[in-house]
N, C-alpha and C. Protein backbone atom coordinates (compact mmCIF):
# COMPACT_ATOMS: atom_id res chain seq x y z
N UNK A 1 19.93 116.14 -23.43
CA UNK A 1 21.00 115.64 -22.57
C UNK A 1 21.06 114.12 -22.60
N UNK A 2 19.95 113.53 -22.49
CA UNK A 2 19.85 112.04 -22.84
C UNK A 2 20.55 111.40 -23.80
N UNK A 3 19.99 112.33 -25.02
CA UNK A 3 20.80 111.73 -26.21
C UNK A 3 21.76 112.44 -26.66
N UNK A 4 22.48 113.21 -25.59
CA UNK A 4 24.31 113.21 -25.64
C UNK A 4 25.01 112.12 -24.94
N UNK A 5 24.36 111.73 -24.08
CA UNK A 5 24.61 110.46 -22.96
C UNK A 5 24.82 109.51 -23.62
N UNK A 6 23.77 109.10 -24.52
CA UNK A 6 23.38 108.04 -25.09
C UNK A 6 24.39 107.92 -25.77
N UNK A 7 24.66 108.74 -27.08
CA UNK A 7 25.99 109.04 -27.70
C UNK A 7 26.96 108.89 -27.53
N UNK A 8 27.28 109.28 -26.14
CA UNK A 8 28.89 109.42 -25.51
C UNK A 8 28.56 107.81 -25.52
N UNK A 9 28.24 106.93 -24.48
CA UNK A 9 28.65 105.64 -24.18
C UNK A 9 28.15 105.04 -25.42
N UNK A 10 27.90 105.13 -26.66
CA UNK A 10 28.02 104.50 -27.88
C UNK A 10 28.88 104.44 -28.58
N UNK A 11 30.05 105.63 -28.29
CA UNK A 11 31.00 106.23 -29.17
C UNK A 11 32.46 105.69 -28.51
N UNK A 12 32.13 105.36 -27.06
CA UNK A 12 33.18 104.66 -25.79
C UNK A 12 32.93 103.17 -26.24
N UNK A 13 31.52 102.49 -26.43
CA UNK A 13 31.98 101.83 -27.04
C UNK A 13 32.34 100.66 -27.80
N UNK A 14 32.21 101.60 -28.99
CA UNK A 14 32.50 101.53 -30.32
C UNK A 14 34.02 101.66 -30.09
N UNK A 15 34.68 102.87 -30.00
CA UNK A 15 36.31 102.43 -29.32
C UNK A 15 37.10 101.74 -29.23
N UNK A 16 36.15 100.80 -28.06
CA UNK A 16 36.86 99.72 -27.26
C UNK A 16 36.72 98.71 -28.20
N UNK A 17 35.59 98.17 -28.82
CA UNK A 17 35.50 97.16 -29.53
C UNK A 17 36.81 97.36 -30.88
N UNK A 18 36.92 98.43 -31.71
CA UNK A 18 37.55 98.41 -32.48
C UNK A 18 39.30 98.04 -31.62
N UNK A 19 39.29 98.66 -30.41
CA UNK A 19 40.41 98.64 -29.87
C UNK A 19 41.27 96.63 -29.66
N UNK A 20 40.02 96.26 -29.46
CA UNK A 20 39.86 94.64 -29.02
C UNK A 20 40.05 94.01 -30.10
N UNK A 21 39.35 94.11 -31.59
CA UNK A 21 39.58 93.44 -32.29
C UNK A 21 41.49 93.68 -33.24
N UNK A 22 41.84 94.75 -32.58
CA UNK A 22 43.00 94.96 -33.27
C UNK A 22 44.12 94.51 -32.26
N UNK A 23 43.80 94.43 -30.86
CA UNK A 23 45.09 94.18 -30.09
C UNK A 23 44.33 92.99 -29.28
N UNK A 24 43.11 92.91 -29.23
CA UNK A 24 42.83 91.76 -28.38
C UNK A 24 42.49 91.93 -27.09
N UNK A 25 42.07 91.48 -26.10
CA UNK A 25 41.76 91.93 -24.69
C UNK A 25 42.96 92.37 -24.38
N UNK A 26 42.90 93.40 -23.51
CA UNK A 26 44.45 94.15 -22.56
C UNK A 26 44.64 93.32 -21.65
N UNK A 27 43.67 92.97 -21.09
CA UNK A 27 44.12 91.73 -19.88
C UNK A 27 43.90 90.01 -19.56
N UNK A 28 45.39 89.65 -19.47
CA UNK A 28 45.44 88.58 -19.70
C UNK A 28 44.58 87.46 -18.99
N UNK A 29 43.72 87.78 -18.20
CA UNK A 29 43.00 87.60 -17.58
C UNK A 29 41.91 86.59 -18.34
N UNK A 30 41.09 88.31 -18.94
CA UNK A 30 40.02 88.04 -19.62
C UNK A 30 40.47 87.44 -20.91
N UNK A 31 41.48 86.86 -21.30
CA UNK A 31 41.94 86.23 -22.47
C UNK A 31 42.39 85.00 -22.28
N UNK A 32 41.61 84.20 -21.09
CA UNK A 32 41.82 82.98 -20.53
C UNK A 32 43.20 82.54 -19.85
N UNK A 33 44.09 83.53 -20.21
CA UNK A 33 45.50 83.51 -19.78
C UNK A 33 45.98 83.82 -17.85
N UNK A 34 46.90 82.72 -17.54
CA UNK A 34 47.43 82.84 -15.73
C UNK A 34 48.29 84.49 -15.99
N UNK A 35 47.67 85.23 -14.77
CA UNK A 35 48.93 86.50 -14.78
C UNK A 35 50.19 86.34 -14.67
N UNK A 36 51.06 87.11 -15.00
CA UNK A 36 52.90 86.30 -14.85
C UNK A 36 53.07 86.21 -13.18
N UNK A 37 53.43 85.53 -12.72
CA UNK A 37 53.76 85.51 -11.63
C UNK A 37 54.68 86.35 -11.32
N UNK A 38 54.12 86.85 -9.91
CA UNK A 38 55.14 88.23 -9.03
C UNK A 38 56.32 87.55 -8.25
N UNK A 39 56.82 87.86 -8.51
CA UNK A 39 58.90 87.42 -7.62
C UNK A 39 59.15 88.28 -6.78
N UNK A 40 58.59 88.09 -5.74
CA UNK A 40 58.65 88.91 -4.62
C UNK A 40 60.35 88.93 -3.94
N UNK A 41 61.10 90.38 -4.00
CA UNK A 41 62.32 90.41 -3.55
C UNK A 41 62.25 90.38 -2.07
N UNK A 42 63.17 89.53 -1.71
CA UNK A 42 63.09 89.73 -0.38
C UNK A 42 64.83 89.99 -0.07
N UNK A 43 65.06 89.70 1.55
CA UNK A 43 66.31 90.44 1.58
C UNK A 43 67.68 89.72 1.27
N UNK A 44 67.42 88.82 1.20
CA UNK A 44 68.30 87.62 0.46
C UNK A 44 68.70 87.90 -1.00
N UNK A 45 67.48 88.25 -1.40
CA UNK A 45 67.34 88.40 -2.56
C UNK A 45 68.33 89.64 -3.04
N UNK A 46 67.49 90.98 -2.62
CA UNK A 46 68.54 91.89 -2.59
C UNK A 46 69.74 92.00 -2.44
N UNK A 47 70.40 91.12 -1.36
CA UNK A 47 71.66 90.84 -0.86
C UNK A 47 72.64 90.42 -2.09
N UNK A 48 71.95 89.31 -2.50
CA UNK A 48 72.58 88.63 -3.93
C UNK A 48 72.89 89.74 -4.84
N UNK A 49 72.01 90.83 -5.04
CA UNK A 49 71.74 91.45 -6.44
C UNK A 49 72.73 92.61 -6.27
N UNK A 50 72.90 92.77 -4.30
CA UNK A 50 73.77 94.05 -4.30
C UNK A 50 75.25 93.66 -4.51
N UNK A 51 75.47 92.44 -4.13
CA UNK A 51 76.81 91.57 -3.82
C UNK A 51 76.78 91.26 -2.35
N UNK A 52 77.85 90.88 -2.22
CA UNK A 52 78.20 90.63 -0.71
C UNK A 52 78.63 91.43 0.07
N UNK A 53 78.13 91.37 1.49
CA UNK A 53 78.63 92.66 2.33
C UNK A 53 79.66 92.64 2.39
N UNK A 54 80.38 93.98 3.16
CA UNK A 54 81.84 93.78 3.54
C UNK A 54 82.24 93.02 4.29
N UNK A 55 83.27 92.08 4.49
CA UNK A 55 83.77 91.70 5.72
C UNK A 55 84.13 92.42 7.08
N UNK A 56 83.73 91.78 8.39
CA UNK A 56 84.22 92.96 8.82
C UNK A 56 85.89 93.18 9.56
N UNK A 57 87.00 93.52 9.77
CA UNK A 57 87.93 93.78 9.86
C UNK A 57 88.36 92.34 10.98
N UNK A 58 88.76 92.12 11.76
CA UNK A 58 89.05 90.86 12.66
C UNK A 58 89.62 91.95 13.45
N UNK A 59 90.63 93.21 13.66
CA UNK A 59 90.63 94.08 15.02
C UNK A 59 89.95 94.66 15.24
N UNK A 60 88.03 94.98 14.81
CA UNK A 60 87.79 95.79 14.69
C UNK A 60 86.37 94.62 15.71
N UNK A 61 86.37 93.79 15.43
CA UNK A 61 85.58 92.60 16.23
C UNK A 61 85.93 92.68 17.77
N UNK A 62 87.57 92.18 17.59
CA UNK A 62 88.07 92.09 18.71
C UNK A 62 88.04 93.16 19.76
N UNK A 63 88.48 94.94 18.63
CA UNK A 63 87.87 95.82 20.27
C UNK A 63 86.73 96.09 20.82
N UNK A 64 85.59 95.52 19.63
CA UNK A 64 84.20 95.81 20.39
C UNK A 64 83.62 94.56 21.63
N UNK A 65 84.64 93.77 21.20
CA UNK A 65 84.39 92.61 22.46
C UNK A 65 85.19 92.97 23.73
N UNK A 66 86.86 93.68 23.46
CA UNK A 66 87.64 94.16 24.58
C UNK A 66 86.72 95.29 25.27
N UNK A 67 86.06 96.37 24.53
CA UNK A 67 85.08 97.37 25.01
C UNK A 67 84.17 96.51 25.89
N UNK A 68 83.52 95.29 25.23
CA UNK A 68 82.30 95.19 25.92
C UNK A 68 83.09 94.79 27.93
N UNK A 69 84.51 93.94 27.36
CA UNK A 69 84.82 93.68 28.61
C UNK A 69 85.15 94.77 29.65
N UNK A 70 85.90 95.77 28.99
CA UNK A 70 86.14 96.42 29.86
C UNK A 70 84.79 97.55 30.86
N UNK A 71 83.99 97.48 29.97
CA UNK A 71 83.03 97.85 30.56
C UNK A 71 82.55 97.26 31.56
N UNK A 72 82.37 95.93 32.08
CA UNK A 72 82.08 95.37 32.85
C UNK A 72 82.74 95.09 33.71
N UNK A 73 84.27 95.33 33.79
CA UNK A 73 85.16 95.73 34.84
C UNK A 73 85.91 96.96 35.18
N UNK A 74 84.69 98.06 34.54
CA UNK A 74 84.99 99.40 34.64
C UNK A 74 86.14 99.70 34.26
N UNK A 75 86.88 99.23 34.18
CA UNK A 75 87.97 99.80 33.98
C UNK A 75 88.12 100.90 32.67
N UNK A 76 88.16 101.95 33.28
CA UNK A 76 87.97 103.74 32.71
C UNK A 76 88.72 103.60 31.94
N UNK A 77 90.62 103.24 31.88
CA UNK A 77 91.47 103.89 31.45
C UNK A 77 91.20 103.14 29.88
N UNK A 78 91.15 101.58 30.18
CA UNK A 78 91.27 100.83 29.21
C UNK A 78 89.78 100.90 27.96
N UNK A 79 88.45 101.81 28.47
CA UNK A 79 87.42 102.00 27.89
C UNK A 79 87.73 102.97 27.17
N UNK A 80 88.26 103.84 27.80
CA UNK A 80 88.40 105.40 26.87
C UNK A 80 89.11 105.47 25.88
N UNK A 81 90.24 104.44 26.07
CA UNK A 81 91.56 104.14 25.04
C UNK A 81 90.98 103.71 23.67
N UNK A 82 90.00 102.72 24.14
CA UNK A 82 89.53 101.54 22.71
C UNK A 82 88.17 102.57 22.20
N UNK A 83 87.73 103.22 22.99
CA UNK A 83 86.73 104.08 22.82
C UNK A 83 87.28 105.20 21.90
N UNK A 84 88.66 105.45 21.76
CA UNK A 84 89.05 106.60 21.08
C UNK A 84 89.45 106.00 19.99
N UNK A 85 90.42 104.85 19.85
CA UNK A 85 90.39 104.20 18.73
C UNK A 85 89.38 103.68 17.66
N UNK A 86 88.36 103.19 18.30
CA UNK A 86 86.94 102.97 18.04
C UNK A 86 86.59 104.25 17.06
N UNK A 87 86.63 105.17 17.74
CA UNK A 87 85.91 106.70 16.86
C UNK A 87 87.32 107.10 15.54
N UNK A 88 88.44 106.60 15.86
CA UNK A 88 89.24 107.04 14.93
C UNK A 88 89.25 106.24 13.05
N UNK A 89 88.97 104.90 13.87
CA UNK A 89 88.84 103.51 13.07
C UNK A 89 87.30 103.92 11.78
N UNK A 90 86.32 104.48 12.69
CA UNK A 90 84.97 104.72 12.24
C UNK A 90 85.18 106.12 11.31
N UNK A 91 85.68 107.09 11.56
CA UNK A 91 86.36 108.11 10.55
C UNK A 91 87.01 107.70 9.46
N UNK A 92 88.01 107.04 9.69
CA UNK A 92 88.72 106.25 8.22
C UNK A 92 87.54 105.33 7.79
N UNK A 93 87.24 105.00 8.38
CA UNK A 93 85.68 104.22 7.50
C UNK A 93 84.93 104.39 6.76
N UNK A 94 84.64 105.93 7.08
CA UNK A 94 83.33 106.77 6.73
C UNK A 94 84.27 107.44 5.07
N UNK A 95 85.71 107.58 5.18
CA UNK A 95 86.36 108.05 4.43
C UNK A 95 86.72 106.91 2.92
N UNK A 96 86.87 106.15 3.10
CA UNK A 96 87.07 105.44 2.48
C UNK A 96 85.71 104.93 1.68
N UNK A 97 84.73 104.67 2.53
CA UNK A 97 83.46 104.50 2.20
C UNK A 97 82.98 105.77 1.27
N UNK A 98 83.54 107.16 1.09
CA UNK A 98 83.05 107.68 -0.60
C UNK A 98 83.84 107.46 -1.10
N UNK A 99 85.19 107.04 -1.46
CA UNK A 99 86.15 106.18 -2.39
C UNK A 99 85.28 104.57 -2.50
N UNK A 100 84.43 104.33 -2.33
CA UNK A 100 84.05 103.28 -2.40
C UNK A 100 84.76 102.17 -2.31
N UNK A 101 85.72 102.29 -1.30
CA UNK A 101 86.45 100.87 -0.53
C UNK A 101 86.55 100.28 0.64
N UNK A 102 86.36 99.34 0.99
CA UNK A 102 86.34 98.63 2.09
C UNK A 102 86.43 99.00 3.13
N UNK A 103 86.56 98.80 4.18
CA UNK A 103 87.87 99.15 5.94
C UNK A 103 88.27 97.85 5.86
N UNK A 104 89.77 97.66 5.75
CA UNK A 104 90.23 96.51 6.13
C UNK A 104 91.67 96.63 7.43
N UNK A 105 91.87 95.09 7.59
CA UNK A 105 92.83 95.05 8.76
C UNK A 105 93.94 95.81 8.85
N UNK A 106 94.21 96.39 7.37
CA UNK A 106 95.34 97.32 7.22
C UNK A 106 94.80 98.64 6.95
N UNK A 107 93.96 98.90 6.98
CA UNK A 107 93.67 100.14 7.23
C UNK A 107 93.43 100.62 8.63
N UNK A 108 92.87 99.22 9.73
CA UNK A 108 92.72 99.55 11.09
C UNK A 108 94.31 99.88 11.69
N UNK A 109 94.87 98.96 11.00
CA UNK A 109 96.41 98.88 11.69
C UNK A 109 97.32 100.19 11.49
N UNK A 110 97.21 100.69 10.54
CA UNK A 110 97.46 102.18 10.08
C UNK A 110 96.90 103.25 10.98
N UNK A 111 95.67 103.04 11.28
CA UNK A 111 95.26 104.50 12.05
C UNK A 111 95.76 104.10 13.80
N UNK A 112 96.12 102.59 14.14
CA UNK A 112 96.52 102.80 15.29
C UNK A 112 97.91 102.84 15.67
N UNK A 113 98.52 103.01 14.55
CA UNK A 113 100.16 102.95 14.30
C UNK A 113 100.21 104.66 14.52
N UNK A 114 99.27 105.15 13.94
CA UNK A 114 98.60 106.84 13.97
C UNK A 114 98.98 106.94 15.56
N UNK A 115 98.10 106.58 16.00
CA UNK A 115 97.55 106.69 17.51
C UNK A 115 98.62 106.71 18.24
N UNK A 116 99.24 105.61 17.78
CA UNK A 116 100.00 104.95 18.90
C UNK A 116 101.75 105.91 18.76
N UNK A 117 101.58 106.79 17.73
CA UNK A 117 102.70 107.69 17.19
C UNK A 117 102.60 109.43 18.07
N UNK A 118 101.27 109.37 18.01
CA UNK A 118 100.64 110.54 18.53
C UNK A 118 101.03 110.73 19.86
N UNK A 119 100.80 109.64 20.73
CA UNK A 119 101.07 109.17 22.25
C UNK A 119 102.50 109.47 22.42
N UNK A 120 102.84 108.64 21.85
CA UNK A 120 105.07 108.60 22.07
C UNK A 120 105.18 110.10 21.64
N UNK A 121 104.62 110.99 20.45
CA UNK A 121 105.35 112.30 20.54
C UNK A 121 104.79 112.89 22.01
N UNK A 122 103.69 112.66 22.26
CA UNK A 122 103.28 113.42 23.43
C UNK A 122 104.25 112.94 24.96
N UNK A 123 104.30 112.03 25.08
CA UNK A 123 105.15 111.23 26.00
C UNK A 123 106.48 112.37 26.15
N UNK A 124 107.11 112.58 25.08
CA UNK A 124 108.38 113.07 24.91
C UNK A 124 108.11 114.84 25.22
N UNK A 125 106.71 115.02 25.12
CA UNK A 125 106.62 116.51 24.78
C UNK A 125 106.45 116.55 26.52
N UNK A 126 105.66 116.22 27.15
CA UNK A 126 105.27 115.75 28.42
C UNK A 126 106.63 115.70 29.59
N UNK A 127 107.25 114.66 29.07
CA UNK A 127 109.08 114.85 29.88
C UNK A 127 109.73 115.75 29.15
N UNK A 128 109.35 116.50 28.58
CA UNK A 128 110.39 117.81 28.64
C UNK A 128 109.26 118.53 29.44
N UNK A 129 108.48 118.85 29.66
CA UNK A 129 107.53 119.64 30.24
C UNK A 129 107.68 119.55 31.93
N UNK A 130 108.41 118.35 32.06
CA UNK A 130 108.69 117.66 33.39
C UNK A 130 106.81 117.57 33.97
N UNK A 131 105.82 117.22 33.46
CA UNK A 131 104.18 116.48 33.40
C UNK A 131 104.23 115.12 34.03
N UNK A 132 104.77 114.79 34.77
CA UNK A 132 104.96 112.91 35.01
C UNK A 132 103.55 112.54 34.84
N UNK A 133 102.60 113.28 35.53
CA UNK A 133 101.14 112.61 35.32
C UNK A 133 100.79 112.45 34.23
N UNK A 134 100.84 113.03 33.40
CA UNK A 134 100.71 113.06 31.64
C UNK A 134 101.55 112.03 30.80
N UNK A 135 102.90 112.01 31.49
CA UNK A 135 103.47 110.54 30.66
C UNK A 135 102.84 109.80 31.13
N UNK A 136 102.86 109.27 32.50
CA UNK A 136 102.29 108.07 33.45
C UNK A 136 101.00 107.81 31.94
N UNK A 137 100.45 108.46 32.11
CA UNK A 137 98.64 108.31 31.48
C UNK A 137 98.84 107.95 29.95
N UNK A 138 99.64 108.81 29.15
CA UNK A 138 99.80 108.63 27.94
C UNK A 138 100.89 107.48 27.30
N UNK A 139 101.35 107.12 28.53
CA UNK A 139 102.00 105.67 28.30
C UNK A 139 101.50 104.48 28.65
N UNK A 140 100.57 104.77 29.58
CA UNK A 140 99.55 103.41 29.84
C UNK A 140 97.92 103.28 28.41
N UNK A 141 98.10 104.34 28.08
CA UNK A 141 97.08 104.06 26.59
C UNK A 141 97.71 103.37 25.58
N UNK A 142 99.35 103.82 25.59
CA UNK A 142 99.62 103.92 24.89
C UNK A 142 100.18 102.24 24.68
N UNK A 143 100.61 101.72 25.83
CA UNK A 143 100.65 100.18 25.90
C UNK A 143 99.55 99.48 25.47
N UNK A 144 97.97 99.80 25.92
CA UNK A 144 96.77 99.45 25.26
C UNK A 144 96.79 99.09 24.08
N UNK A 145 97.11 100.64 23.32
CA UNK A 145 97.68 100.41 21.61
C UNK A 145 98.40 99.77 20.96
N UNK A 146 99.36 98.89 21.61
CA UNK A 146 100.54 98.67 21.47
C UNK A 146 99.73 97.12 21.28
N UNK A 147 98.94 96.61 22.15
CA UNK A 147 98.46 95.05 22.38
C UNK A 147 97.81 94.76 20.76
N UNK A 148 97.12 95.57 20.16
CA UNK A 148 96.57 95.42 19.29
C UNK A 148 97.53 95.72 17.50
N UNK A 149 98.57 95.72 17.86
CA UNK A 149 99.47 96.28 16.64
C UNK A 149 100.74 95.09 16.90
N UNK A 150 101.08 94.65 15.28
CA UNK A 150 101.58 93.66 15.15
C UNK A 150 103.52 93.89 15.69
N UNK A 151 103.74 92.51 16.59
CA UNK A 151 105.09 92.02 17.33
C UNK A 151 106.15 93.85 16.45
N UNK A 152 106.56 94.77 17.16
CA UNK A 152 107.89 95.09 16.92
C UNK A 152 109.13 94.37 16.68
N UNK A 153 109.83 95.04 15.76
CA UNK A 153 110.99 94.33 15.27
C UNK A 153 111.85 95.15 16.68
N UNK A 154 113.10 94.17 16.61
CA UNK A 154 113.83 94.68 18.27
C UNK A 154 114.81 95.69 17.35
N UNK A 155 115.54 96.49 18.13
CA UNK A 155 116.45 97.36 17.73
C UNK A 155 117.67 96.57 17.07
N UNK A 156 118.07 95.61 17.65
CA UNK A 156 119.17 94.42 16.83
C UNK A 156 119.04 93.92 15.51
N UNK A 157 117.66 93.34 15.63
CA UNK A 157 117.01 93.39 13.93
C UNK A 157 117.36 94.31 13.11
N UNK A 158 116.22 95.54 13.57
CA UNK A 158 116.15 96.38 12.53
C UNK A 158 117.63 97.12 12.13
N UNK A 159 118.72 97.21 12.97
CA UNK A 159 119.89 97.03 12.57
C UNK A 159 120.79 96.87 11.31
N UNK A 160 119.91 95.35 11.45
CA UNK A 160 120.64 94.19 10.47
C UNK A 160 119.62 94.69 9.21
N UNK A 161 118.85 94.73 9.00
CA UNK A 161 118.19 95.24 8.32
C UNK A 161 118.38 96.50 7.37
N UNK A 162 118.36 97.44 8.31
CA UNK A 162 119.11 98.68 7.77
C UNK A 162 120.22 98.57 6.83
N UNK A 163 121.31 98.10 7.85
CA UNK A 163 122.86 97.17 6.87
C UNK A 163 122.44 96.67 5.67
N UNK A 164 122.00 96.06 5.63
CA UNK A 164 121.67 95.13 4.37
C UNK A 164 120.51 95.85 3.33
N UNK A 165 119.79 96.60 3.88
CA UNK A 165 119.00 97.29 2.77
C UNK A 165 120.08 98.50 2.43
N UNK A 166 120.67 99.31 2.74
CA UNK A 166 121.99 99.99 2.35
C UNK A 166 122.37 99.67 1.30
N UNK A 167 123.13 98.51 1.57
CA UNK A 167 123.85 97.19 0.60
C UNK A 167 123.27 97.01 -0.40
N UNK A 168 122.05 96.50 -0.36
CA UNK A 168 120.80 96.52 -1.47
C UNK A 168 120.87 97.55 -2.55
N UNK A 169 120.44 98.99 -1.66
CA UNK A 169 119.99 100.21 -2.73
C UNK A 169 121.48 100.47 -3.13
N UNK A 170 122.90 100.11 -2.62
CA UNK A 170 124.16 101.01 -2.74
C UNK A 170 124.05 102.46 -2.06
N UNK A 171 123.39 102.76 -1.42
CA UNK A 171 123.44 103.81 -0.25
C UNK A 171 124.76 104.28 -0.15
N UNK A 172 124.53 105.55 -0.26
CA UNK A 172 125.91 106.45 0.05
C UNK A 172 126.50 107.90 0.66
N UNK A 173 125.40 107.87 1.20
CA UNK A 173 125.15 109.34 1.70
C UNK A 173 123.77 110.11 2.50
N UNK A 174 123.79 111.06 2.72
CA UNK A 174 122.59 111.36 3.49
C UNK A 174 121.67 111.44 2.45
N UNK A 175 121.48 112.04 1.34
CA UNK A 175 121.35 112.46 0.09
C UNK A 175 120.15 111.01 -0.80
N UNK A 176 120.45 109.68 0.24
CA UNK A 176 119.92 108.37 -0.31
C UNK A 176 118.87 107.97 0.85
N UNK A 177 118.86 108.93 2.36
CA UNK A 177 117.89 108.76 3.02
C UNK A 177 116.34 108.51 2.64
N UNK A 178 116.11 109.28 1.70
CA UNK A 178 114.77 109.01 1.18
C UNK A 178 114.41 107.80 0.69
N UNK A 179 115.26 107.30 -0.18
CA UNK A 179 114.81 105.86 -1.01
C UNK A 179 114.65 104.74 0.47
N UNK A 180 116.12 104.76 0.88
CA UNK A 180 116.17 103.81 2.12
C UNK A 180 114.65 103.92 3.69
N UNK A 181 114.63 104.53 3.81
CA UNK A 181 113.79 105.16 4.50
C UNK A 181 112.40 104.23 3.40
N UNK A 182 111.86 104.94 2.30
CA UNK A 182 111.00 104.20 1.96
C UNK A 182 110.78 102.98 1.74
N UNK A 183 111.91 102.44 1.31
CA UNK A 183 112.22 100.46 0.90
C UNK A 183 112.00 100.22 2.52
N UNK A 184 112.47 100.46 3.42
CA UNK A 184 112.62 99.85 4.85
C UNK A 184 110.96 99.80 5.59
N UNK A 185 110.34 101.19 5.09
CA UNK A 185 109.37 101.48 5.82
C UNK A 185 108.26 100.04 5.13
N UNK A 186 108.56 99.69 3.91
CA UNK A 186 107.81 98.54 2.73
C UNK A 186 107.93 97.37 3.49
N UNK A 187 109.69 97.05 3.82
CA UNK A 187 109.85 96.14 4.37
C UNK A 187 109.51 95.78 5.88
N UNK A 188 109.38 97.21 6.66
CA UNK A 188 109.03 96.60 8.15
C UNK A 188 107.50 96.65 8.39
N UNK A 189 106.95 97.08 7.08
CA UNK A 189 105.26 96.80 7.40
C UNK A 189 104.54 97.34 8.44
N UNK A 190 105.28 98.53 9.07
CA UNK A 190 104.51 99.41 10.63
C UNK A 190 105.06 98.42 11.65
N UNK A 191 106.05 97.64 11.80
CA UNK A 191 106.40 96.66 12.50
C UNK A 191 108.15 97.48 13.46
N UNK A 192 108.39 98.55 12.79
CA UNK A 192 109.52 99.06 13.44
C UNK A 192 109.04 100.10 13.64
N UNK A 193 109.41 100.97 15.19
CA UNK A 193 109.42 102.44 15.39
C UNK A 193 110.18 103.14 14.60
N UNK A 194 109.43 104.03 14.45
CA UNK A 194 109.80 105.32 12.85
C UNK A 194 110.63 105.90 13.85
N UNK A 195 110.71 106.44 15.17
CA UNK A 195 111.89 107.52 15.91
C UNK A 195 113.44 106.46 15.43
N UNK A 196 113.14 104.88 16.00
CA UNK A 196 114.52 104.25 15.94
C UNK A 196 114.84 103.77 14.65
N UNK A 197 113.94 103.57 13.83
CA UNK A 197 114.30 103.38 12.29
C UNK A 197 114.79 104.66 12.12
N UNK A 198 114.66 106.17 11.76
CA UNK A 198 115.01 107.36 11.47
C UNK A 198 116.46 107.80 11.78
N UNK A 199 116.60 107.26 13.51
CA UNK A 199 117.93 107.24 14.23
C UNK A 199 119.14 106.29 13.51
N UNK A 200 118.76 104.77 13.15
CA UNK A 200 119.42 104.12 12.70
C UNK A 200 119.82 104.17 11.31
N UNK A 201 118.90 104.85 10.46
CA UNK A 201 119.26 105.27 9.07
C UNK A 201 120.07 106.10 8.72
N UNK A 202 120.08 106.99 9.63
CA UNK A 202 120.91 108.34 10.13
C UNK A 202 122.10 107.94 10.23
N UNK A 203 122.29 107.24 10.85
CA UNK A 203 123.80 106.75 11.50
C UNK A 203 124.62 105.65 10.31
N UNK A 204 123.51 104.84 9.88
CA UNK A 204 123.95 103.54 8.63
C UNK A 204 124.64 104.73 7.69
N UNK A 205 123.96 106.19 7.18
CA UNK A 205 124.30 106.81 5.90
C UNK A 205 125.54 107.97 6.39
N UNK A 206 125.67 108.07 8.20
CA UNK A 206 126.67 109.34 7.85
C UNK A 206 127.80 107.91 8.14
N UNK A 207 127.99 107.07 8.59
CA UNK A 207 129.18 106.07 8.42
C UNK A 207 129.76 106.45 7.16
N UNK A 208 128.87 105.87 6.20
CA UNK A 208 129.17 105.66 4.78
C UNK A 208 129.77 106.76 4.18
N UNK A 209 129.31 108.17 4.34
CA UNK A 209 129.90 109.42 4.52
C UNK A 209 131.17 109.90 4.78
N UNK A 210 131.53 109.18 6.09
CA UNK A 210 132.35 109.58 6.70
C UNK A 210 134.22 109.37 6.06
């Protein structure tokens, strides 16, 4: 057993030496050589390598600061409102985020143009129901919504507007509602109500009709 022992660590090495003279010490160490220096990532670091975070939206700042206020002056109606928007805003977020794109100010402004569409049909569903408590409520959120979504065009405007985009496409019939309807919806940017834009398009194309 000795002199298998003996053997084995003669034969280990013999090995190593042949191993050394053909590649040289393995470590740079023992070959008088400094180790490479370690580049320790830190989160900066990472940050750089991932890119830059997202920005975050500028209405989306503003209702978590309106939340924080209203919390502190209880006020229920105006918490629950931004609180629902809040959870709607965070859904389109989460959605967009496996398309791998952003949330931006126009995507917030979209889901509360949503919101704020949802309310007015209910409003209307509510007074036919003869519900006053239910409009009362769903029109005071619905003003909430309204603070955060960009100036409406007045009914006089969008008017003039209508007229002249007509004019534009050559509009001539009900039959051209679609195009007009879409060019207008481009041009008012969520800035006109879709019930009185719909009403006024209606009326610009059966003229022309008539």
């Amino acid at each position: 057993k000795a002199d298998l022992h003996s053997c084995t660590l003669s034969s280990t090495r013999t090995s190593m030496q042949a191993l050394r003279m053909r590649c040289g010490p393995l470590n740079p160490v023992a070959r008088g050589l400094a180790p490479p220096p370690c580049r320790p990532v830190t989160v900066r670091a990472q940050a750089q390598e991932d890119g830059p975070p997202p920005s975050v939206p500028v209405l989306v700042t503003r209702l978590k600061d309106d939340m924080k206020t209203a919390m502190k002056a209880r006020d229920t109606l105006r918490l629950d409102t931004i609180r629902f928007m809040s959870a709607a805003i965070k859904s389109r977020e989460i959605e967009l985020r496996e398309t791998g794109l952003p949330l931006s100010d126009g995507d917030v402004i979209k889901v509360l143009q949503k919101s704020a569409k949802q309310r007015s049909d209910s409003i209307d569903s509510y007074t036919a129901g003869g519900r006053q408590d239910l409009v009362d409520k769903e029109a005071a959120e619905l003003a909430i919504l309204q603070a955060y979504l960009p100036a409406q065009i007045s009914r006089e405007e969008l008017a003039a507007l209508v007229s002249a985009t007509v004019v534009e496409l050559g509009a001539t019939g009900p039959k051209d509602m679609g195009k007009l309807m879409a060019s207008l919806k481009t041009k008012t940017d969520g800035r006109a109500d879709s019930k009185m834009l719909s009403e006024l398009v209606k009326a610009a194309l059966a003229s022309k009709s008539a």
